[in-house]
N, C-alpha and C. Protein backbone atom coordinates (compact mmCIF):
# COMPACT_ATOMS: atom_id res chain seq x y z
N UNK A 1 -36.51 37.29 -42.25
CA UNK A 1 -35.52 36.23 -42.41
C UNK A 1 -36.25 34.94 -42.73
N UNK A 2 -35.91 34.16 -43.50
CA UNK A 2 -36.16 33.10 -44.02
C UNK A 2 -35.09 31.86 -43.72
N UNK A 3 -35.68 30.58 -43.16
CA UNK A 3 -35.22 29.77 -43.28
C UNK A 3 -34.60 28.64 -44.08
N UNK A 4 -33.14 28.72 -44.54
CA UNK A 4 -32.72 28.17 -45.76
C UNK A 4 -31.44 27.03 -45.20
N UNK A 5 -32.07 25.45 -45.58
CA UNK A 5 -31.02 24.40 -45.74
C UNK A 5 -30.79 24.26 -43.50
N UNK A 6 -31.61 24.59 -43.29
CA UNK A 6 -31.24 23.94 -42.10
C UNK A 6 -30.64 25.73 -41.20
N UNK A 7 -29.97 26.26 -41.78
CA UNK A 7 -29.54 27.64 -40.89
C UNK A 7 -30.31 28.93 -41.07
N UNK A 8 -30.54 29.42 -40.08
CA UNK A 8 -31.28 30.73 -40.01
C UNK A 8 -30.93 32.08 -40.23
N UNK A 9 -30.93 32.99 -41.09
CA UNK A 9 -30.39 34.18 -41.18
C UNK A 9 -28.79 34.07 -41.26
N UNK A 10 -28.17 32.46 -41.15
CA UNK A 10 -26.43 32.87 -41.01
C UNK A 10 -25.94 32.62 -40.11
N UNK A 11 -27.37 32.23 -38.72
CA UNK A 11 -26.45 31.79 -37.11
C UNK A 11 -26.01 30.66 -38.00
N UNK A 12 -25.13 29.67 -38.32
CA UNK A 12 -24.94 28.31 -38.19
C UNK A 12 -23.04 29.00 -38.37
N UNK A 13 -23.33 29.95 -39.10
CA UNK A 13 -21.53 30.67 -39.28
C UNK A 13 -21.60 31.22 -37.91
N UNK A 14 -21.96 32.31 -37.45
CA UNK A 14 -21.71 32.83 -36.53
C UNK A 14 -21.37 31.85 -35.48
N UNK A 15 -22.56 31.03 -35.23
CA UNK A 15 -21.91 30.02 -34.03
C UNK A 15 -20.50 29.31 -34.18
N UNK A 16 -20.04 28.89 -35.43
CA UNK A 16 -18.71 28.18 -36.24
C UNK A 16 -17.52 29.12 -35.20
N UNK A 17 -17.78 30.25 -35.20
CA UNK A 17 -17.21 31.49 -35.39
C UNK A 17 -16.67 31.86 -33.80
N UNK A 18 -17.79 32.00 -33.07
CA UNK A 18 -17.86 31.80 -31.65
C UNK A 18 -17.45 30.57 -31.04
N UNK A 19 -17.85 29.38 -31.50
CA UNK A 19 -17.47 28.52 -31.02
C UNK A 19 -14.99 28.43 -31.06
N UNK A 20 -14.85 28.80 -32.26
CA UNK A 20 -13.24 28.96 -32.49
C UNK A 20 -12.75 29.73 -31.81
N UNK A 21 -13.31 31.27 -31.33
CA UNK A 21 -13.34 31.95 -30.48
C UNK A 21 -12.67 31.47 -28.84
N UNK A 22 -13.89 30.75 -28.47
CA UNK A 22 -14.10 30.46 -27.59
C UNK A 22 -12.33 29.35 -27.26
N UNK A 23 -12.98 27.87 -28.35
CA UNK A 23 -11.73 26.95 -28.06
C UNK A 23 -10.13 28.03 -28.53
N UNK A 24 -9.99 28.52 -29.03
CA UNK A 24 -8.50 29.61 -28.88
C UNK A 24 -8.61 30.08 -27.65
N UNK A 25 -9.42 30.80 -27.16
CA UNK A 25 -9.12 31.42 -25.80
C UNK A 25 -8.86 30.56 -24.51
N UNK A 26 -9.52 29.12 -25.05
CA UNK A 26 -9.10 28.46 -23.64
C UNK A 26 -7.51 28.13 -23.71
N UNK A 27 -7.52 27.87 -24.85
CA UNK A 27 -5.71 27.29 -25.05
C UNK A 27 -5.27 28.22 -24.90
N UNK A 28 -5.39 29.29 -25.41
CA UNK A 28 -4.15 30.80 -25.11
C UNK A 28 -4.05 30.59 -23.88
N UNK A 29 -5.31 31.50 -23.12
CA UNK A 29 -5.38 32.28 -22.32
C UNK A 29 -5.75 31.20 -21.30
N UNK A 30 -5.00 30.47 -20.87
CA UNK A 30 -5.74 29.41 -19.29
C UNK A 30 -5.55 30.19 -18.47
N UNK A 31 -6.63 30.03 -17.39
CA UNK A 31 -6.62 30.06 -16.34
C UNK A 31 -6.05 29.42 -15.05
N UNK A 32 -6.26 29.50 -14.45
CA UNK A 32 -5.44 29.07 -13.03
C UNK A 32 -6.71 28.45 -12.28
N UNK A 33 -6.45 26.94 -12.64
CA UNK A 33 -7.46 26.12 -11.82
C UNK A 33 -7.05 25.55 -10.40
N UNK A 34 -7.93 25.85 -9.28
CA UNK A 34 -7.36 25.30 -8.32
C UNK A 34 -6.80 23.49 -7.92
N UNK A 35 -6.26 23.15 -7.77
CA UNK A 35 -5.49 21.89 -7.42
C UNK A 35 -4.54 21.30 -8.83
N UNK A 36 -4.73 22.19 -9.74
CA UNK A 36 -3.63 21.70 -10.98
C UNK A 36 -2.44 22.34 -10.66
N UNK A 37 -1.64 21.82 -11.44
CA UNK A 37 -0.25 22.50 -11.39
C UNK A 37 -0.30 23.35 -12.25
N UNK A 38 0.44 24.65 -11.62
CA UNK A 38 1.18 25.85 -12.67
C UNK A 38 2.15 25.86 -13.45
N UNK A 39 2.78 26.71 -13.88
CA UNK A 39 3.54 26.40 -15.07
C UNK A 39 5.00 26.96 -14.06
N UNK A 40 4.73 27.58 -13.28
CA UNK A 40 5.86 27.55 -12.28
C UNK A 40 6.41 26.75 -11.02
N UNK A 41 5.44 25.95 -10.80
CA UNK A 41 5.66 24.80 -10.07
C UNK A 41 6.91 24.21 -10.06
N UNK A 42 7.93 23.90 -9.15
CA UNK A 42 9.31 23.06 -9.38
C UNK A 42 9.00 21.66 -8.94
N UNK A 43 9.73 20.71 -9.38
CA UNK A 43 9.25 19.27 -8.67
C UNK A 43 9.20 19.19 -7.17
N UNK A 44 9.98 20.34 -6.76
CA UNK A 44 10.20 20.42 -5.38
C UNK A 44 9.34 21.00 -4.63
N UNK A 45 8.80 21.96 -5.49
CA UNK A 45 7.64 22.64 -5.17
C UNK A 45 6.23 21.52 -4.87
N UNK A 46 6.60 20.43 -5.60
CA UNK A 46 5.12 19.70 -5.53
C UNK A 46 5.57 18.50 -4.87
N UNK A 47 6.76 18.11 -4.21
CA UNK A 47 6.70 17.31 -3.46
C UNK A 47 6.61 17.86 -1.74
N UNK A 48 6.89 18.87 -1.54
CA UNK A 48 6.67 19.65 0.13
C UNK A 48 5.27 20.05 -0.05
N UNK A 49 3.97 20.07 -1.30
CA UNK A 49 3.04 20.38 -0.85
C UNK A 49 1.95 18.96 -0.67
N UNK A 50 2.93 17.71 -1.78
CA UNK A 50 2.51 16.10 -1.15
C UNK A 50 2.86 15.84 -0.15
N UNK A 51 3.83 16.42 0.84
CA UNK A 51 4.77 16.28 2.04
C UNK A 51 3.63 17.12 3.37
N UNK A 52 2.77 18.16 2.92
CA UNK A 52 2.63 19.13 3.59
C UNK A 52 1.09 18.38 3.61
N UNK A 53 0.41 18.00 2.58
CA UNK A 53 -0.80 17.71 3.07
C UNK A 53 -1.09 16.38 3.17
N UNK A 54 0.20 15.22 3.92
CA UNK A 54 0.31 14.18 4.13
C UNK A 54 -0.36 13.13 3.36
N UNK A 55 0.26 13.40 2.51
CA UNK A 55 0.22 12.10 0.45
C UNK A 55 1.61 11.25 0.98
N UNK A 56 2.72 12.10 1.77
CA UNK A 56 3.60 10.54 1.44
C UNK A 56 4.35 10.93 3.24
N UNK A 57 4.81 10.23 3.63
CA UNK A 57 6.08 10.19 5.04
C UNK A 57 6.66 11.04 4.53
N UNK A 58 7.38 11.22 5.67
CA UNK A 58 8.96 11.82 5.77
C UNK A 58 10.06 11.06 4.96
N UNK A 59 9.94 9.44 5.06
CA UNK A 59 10.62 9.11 4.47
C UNK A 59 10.47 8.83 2.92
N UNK A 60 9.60 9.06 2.62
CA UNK A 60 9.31 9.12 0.90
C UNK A 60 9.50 10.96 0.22
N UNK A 61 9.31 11.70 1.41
CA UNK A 61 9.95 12.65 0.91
C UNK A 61 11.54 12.95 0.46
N UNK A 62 11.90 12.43 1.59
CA UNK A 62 13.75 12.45 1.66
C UNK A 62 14.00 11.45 0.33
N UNK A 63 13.09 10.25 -0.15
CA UNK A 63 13.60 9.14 -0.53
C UNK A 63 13.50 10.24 -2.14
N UNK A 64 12.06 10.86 -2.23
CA UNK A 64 11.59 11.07 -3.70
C UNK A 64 12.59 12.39 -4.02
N UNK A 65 13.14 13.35 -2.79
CA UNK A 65 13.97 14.51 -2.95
C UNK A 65 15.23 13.97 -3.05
N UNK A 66 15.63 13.03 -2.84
CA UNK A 66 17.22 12.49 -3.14
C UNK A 66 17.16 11.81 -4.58
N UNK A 67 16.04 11.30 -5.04
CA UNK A 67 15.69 10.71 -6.23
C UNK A 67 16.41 12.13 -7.35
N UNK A 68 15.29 13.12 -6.90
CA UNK A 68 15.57 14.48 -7.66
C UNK A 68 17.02 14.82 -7.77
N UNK A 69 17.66 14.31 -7.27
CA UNK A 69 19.04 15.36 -6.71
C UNK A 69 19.19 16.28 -5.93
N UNK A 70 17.67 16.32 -5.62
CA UNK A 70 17.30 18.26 -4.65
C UNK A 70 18.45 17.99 -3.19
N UNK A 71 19.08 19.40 -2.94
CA UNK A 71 19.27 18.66 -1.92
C UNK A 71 19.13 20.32 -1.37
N UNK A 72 19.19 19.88 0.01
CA UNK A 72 18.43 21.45 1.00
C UNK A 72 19.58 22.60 0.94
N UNK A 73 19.01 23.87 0.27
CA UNK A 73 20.05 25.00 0.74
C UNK A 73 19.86 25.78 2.38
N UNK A 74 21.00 25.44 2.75
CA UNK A 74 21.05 26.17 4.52
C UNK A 74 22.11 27.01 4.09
């Protein structure tokens, strides 16, 4: 193999190649990072777990769940 214009044997495609690879699969295919939100998450869902690991009162919960419209099924 001979070195021609800066690329070697053709890696400079291959990497092009891998590299598109790579950025498609992150966008398809994400993963599930811990502390982001999922795609199933409800707003309600993420205000009892700001509620749960004490981000806001009691009363900013009631205040931000009445904001929502949520209101409790019993």
């Amino acid at each position: 193999m001979h070195f021609h214009d800066g690329h070697f044997g053709g890696m400079h495609l291959i990497w092009w190649i891998i590299w598109v690879i790579f950025i498609v699969w992150v966008f398809v295919f994400p993963y599930k990072i811990s502390g982001k939100r999922s795609k199933s998450e409800t707003p309600l869902d993420i205000l009892k777990k700001r509620y749960a690991n004490g981000d806001i009162t009691k009363e900013e919960y009631e205040e931000k769940k009445n904001t929502l419209g949520i209101t409790d099924k019993k």
